[in-house]
Protein backbone atom coordinates (compact mmCIF):
# COMPACT_ATOMS: atom_id res chain seq x y z
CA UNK A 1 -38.08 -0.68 7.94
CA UNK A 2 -38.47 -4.15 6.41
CA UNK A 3 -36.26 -7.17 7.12
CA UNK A 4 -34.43 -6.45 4.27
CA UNK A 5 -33.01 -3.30 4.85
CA UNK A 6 -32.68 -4.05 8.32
CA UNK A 7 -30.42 -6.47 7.49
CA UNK A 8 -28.48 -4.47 5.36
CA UNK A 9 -28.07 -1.94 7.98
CA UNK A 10 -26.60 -4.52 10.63
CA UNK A 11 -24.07 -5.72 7.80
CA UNK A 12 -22.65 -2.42 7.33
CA UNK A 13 -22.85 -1.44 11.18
CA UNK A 14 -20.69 -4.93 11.38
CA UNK A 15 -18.30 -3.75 8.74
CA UNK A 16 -17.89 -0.61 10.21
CA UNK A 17 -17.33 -1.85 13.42
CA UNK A 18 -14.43 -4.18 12.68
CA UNK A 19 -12.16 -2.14 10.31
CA UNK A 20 -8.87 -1.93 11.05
CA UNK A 21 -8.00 1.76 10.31
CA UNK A 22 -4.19 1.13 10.32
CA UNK A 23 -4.18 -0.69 7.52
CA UNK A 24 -6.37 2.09 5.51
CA UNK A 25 -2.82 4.75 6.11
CA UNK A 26 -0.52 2.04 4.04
CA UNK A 27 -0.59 1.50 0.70
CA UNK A 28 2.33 -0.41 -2.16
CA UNK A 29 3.85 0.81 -5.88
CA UNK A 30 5.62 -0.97 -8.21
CA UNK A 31 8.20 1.66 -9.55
CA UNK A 32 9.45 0.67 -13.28
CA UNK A 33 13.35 1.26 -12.73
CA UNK A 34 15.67 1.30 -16.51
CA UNK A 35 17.63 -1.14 -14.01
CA UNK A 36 16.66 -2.54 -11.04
CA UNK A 37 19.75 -3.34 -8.12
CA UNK A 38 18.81 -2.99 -4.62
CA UNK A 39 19.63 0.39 -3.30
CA UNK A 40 17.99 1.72 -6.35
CA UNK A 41 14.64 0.58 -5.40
CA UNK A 42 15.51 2.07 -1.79
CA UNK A 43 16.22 4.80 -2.80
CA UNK A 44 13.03 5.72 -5.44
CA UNK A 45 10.95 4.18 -2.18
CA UNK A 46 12.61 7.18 -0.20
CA UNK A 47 11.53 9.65 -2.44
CA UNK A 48 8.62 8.40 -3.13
CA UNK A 49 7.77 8.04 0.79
CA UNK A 50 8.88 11.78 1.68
CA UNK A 51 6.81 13.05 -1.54
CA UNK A 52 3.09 11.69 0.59
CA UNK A 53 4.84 12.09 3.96
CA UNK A 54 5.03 8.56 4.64
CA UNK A 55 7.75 6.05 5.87
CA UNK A 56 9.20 3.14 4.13
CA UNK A 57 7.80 -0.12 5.71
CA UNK A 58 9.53 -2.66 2.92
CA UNK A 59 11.67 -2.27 -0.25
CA UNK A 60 12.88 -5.46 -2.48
CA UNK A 61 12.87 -5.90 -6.13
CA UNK A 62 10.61 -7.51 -7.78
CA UNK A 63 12.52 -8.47 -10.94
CA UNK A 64 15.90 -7.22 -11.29
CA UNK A 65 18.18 -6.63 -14.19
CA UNK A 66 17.66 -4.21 -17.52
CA UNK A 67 13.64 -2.94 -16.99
CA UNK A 68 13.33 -4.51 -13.81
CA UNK A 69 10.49 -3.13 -11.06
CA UNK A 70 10.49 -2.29 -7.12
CA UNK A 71 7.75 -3.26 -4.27
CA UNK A 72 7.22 -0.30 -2.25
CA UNK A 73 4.99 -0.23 1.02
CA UNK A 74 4.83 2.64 3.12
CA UNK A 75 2.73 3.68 5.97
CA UNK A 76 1.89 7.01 7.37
């Protein structure tokens, strides 16, 4: 193996090494909502959580009012 693609290989090994696999189970949307108030977003994060078996880590709109948008993170 040349110095190159030994290299390469210690990289990855590194990278591999130090993921953090908790963070790889979460993941965010940003559900369009007709109008956007609070316990709307919470509640299309709920369905959207129990739909991919996950659980609701934050809920907040993102711009509120008449075609507003939710931030949804969930975790499994």
């Amino acid at each position: 193996m040349n110095t190159k693609n030994c290299i390469i290989c210690c990289i990855l090994f590194m990278l591999v090494v130090h993921t953090n696999h908790a963070l790889a189970e979460c993941g965010h949307t940003y559900p369009i909502m007709p109008f956007c108030k609070g316990w709307m977003c919470t509640t299309e994060c709920w369905m959207e959580a129990k739909l991919i078996a996950a659980k609701v880590m934050e809920d907040k709109c993102v711009k509120g009012g008449i075609k507003g948008y939710c931030y949804c993170r969930f975790c499994r």
